[in-house]
C-alpha atoms as a PDB file:
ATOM      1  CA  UNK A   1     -12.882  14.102   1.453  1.00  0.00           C
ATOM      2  CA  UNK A   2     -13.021  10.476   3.261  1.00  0.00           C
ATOM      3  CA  UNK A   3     -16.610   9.722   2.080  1.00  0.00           C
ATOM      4  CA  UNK A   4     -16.827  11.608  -1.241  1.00  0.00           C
ATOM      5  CA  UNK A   5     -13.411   9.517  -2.560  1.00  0.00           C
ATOM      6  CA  UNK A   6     -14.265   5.991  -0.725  1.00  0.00           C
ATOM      7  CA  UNK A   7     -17.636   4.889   0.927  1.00  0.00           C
ATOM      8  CA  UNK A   8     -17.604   3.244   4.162  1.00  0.00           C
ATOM      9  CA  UNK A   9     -18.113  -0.138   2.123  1.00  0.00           C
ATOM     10  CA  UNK A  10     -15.535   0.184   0.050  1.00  0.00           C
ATOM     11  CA  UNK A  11     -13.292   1.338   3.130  1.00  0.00           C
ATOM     12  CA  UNK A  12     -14.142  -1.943   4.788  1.00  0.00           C
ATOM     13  CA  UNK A  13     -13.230  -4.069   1.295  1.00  0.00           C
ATOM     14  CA  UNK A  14      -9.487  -2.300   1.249  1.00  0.00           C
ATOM     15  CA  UNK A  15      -8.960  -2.967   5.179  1.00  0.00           C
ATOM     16  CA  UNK A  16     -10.214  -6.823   4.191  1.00  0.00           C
ATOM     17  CA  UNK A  17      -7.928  -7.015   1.630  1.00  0.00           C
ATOM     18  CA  UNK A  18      -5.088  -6.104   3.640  1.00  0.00           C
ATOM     19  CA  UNK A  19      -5.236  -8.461   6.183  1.00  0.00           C
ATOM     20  CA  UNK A  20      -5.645 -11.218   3.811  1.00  0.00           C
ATOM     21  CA  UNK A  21      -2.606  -9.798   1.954  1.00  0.00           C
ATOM     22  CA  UNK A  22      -0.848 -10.490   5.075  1.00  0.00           C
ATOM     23  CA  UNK A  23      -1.977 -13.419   6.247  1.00  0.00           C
ATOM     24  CA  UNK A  24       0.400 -14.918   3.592  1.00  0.00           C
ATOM     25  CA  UNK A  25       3.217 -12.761   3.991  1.00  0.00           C
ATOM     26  CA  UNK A  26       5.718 -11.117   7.045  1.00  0.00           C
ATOM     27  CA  UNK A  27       5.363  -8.009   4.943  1.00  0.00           C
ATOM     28  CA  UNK A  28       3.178  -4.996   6.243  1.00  0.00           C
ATOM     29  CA  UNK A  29       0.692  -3.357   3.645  1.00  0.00           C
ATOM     30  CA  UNK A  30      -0.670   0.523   4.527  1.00  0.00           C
ATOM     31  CA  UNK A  31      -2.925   2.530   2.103  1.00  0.00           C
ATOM     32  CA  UNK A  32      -2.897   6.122   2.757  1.00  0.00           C
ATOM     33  CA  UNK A  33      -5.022   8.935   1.424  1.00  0.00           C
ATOM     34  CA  UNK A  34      -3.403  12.395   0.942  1.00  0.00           C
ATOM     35  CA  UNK A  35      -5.809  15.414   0.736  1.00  0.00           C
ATOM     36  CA  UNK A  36      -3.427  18.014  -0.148  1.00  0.00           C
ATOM     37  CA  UNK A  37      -1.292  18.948  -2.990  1.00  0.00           C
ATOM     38  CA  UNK A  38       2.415  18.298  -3.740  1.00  0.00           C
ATOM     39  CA  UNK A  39       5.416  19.090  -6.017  1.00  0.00           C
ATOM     40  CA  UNK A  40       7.200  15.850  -4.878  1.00  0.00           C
ATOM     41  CA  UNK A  41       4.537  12.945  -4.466  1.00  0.00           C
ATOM     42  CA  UNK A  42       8.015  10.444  -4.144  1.00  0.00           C
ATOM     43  CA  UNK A  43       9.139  13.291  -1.299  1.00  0.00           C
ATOM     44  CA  UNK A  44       5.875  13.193  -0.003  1.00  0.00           C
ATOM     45  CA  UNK A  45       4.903   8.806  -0.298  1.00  0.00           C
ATOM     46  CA  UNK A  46       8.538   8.642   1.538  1.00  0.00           C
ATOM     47  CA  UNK A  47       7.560  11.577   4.329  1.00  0.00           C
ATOM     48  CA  UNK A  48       4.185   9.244   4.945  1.00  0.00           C
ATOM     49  CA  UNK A  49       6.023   6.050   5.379  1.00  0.00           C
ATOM     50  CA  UNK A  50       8.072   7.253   7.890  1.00  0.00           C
ATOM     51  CA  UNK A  51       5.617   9.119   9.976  1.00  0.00           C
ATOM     52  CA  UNK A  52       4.014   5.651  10.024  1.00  0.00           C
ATOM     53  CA  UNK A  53       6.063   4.209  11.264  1.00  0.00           C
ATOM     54  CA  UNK A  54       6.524   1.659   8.281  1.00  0.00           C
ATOM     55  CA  UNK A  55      10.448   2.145   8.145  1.00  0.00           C
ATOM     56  CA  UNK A  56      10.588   0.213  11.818  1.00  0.00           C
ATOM     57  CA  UNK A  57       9.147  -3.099  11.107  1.00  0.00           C
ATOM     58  CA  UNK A  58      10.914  -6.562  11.762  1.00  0.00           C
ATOM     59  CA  UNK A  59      12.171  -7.734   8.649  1.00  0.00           C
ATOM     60  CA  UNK A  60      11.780  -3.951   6.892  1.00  0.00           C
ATOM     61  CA  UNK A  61       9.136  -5.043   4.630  1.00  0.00           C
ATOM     62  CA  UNK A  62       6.819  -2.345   4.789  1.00  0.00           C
ATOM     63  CA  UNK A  63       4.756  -1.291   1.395  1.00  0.00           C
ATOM     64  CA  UNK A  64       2.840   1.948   1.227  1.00  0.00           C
ATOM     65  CA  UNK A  65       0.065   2.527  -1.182  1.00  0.00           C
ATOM     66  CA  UNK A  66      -0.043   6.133  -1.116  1.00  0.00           C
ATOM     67  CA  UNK A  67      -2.594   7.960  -3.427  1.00  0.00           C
ATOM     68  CA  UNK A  68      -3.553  12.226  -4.061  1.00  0.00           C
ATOM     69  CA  UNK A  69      -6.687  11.785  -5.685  1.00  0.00           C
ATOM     70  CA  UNK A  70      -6.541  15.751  -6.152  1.00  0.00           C
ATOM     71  CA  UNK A  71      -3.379  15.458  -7.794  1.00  0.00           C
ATOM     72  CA  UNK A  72      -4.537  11.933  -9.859  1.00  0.00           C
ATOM     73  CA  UNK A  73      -1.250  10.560  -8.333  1.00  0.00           C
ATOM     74  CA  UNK A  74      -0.328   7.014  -7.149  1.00  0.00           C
ATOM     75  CA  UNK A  75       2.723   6.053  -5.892  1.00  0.00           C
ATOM     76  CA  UNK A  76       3.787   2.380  -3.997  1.00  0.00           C
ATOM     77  CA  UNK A  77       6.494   3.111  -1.253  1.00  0.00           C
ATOM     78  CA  UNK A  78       8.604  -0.330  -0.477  1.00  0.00           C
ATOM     79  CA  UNK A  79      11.113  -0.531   2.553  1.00  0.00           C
ATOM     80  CA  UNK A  80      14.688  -1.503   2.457  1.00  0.00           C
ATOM     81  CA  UNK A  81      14.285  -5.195   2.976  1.00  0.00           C
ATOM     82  CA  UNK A  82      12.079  -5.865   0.414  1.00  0.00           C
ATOM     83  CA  UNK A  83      14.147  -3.329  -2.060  1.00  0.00           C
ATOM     84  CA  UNK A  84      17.268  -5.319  -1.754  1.00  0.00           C
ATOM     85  CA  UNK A  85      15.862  -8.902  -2.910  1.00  0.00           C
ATOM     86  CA  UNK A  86      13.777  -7.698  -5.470  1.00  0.00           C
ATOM     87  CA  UNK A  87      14.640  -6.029  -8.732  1.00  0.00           C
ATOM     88  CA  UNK A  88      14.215  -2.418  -9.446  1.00  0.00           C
ATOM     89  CA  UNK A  89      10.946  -2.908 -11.444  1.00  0.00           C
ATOM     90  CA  UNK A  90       9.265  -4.675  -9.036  1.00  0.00           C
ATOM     91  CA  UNK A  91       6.097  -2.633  -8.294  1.00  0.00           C
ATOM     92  CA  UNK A  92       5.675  -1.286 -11.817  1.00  0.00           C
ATOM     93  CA  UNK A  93       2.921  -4.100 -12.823  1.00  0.00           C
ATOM     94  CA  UNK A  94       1.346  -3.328  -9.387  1.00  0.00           C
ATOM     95  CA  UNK A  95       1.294   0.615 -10.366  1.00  0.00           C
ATOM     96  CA  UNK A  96       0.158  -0.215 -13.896  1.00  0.00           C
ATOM     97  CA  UNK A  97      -2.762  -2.370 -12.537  1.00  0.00           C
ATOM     98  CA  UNK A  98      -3.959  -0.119 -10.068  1.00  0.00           C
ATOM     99  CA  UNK A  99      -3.805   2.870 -11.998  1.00  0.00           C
ATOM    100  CA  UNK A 100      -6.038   1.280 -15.003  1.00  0.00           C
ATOM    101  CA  UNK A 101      -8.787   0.864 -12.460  1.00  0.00           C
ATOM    102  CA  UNK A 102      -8.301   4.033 -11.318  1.00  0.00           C
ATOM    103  CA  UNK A 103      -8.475   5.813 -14.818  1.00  0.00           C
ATOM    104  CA  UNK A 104     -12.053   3.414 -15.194  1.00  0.00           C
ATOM    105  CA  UNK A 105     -13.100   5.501 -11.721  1.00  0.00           C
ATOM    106  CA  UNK A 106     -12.752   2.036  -9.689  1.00  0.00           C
ATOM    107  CA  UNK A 107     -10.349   3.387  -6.949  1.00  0.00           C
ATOM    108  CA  UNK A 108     -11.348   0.628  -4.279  1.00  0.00           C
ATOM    109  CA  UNK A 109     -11.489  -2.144  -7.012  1.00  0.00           C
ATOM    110  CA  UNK A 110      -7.916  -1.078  -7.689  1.00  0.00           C
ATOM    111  CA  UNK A 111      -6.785  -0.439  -4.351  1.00  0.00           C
ATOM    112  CA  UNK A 112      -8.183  -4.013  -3.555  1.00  0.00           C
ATOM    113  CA  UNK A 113      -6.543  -5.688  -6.263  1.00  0.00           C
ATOM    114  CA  UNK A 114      -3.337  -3.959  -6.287  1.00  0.00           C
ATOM    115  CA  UNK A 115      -3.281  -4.912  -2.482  1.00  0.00           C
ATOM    116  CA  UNK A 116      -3.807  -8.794  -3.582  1.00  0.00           C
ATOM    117  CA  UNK A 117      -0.713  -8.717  -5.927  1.00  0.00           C
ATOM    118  CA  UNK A 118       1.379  -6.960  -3.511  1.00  0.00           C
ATOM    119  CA  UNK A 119       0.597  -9.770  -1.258  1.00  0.00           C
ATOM    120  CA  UNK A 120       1.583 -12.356  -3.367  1.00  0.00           C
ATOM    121  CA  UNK A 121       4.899 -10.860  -4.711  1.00  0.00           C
ATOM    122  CA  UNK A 122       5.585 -10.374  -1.227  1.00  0.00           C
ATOM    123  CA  UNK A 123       4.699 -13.750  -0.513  1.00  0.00           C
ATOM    124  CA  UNK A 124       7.418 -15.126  -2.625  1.00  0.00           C
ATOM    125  CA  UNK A 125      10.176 -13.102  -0.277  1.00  0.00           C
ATOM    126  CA  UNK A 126       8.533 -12.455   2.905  1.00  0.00           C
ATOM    127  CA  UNK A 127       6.448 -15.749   3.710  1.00  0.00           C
ATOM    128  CA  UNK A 128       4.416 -16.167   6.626  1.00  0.00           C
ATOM    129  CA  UNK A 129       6.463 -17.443   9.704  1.00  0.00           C
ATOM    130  CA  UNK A 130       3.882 -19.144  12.937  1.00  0.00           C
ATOM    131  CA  UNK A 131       5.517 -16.623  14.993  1.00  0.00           C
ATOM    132  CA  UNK A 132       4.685 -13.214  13.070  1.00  0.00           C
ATOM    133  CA  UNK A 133       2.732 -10.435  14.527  1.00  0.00           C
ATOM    134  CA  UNK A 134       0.614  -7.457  12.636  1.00  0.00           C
ATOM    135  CA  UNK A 135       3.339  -5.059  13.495  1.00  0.00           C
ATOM    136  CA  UNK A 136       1.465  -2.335  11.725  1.00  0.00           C
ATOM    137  CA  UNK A 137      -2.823  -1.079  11.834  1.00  0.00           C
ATOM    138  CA  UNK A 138      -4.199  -2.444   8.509  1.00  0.00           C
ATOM    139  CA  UNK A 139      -6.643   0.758   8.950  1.00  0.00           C
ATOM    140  CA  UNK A 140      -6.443   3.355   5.725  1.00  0.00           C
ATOM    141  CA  UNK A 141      -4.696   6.259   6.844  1.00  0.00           C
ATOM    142  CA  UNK A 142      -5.539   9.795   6.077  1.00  0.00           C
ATOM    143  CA  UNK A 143      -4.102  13.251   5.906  1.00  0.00           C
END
């Protein structure tokens, strides 16, 4: 599944995109993969982000980029803190961006670039502080 959806290249461009996403930013960006089926991909995004752990960080500004390619499903995940100080459409020009590139069969290129505005919106809330640590791996994440 890993190397017919993403090539080890584009692998490498997604885990370079989120570490300079969050160079700018306290906030923590994951991308997981999801080989199986579900009825719930909501259910199923929120089941993810807690088995990452992404629920536990500092400031609870965790963001989950969770995609089915078998189900042609995308959904973004945000934690509490970053869901009380921004409005309730906050990720939908995210979602709408990625999921262009994804109809266009550019999954990476959308990852990547979805990834980059995340950063930046989270930039405005969560900035950088000298004495922030990656509390999360910036490696994709597969299941």
């Amino acid at each position: 599944m890993e190397e017919f959806f993403l090539t080890d290249k584009q692998q490498k461009k997604i885990v370079e995109a989120i570490q300079k996403a969050e160079r700018n930013t306290s906030g923590e960006i994951r991308v997981h993969i999801d080989a199986d089926s579900s009825q719930n991909h909501v259910e199923t995004s929120i089941a993810v982000f807690h088995s990452l752990k992404m629920n536990e960080t500092k400031h609870r500004n965790g963001v989950l980029f969770h995609l089915c390619p078998k189900d042609h499903n995308f959904t973004i995940i945000g934690d509490i803190g970053i869901n009380e100080v921004t409005p309730h459409d906050f990720w939908d020009e995210i979602k709408r961006t990625v999921i262009s590139k994804f109809k266009k069969g550019k999954y990476a290129k959308g990852l990547t670039q979805g990834i980059k505005m995340a950063g930046e919106a989270l930039q405005e809330h969560f900035p950088y502080q000298k004495d922030d640590t990656n509390e999360l791996p910036d490696e994709i994440s597969w299941s």
